[in-house]
C-alpha atoms as a PDB file:
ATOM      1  CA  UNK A   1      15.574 -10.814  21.774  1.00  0.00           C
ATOM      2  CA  UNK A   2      15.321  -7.169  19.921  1.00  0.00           C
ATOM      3  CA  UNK A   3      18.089  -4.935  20.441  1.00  0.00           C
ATOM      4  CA  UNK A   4      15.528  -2.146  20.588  1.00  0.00           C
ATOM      5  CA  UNK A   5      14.418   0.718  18.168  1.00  0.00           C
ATOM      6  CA  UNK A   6      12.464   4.092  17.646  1.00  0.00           C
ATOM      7  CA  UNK A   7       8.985   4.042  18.069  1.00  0.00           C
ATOM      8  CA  UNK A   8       7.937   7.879  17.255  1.00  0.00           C
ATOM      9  CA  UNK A   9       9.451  11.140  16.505  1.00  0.00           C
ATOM     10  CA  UNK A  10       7.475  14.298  17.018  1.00  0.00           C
ATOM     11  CA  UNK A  11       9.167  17.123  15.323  1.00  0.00           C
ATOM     12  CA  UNK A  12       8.292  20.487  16.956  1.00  0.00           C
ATOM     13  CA  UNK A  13       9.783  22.627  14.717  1.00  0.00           C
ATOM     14  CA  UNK A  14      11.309  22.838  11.096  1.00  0.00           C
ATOM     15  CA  UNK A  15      14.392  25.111  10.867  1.00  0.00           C
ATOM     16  CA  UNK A  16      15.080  26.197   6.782  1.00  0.00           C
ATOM     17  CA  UNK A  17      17.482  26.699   5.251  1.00  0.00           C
ATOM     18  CA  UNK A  18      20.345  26.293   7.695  1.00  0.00           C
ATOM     19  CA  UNK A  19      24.246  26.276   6.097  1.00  0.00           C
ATOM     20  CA  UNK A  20      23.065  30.144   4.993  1.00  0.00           C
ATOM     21  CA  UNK A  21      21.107  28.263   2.280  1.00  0.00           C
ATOM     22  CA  UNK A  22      23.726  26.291   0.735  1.00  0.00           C
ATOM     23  CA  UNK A  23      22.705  24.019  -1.440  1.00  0.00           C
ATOM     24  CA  UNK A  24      24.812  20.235  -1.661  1.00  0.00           C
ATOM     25  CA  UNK A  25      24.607  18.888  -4.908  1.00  0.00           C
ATOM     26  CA  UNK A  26      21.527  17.612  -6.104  1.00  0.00           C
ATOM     27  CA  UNK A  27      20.111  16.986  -2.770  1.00  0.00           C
ATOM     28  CA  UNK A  28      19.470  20.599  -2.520  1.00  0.00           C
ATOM     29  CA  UNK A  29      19.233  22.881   0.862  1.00  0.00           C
ATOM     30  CA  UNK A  30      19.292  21.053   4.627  1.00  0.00           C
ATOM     31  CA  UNK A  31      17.006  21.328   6.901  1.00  0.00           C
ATOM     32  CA  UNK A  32      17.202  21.525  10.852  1.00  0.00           C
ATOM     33  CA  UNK A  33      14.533  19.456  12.706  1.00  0.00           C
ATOM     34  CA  UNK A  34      14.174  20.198  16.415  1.00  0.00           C
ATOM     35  CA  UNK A  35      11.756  17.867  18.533  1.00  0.00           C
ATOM     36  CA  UNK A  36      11.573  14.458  20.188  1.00  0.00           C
ATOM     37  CA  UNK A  37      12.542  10.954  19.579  1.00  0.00           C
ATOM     38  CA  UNK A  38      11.339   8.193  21.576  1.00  0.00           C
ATOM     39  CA  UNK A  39      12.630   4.278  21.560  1.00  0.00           C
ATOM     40  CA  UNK A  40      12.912   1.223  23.364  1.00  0.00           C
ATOM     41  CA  UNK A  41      16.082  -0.207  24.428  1.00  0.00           C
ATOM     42  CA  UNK A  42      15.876  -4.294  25.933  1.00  0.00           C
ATOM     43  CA  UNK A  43      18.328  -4.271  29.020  1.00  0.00           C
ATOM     44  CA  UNK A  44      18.924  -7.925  28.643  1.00  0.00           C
ATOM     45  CA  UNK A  45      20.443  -7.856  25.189  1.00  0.00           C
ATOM     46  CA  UNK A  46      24.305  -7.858  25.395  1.00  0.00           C
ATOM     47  CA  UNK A  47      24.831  -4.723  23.131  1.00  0.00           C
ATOM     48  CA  UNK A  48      23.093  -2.783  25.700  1.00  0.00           C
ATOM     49  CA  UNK A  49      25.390  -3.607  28.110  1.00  0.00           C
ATOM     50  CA  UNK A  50      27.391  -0.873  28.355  1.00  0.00           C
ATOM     51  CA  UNK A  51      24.224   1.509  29.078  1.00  0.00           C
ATOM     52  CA  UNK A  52      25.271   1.942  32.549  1.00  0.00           C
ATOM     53  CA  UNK A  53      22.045   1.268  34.993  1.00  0.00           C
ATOM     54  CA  UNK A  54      20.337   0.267  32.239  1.00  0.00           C
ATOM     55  CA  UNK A  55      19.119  -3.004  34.043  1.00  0.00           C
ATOM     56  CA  UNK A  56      17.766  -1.271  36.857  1.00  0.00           C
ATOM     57  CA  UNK A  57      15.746   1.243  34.797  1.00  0.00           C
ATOM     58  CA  UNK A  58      11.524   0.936  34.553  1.00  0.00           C
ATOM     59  CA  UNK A  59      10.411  -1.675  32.082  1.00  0.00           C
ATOM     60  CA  UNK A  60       7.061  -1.387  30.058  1.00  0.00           C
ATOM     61  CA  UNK A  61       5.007  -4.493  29.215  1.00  0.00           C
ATOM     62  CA  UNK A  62       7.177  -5.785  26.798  1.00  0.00           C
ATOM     63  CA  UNK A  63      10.185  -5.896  28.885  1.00  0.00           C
ATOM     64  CA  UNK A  64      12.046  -3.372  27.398  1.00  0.00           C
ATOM     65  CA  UNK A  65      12.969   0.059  28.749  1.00  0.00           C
ATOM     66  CA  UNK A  66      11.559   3.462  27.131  1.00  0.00           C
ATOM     67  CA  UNK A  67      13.572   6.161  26.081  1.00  0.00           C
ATOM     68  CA  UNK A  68      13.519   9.625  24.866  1.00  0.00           C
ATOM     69  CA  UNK A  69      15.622  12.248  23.941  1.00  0.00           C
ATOM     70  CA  UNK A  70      15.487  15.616  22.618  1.00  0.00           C
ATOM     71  CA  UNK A  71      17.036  17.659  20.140  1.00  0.00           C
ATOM     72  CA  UNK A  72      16.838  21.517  19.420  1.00  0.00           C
ATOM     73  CA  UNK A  73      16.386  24.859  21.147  1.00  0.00           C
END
């Protein structure tokens, strides 16, 4: 039983530098990614639980439900 994960990101777009260029220590300058992030999530495991209608949503051939979500502008 797998809780569920990421399987792909597709970034779209590569915002820099954000923060008006600030740089944080030796890590340097951020970055904003915008784009898409896709996953499974296994509606029988009990930390999904509180998804609500999880258990009625599509499964693929694993048994597990695919989801997406997307970030940016």
């Amino acid at each position: 039983m797998s809780v569920g994960g990421v399987r792909r990101i597709e970034v779209t777009e590569r915002e820099s530098p954000v923060f008006g260029g600030t740089e944080f220590g030796t890590v340097g300058p951020y970055e904003r990614l915008h784009g898409t992030v896709f996953g499974e999530l296994d509606p029988m495991h009990p930390l999904n639980a509180g998804i609500v209608n999880l258990d009625r949503a599509a499964r693929n051939a694993q048994a597990m439900s695919s989801i997406g979500a997307t970030s940016g502008s």
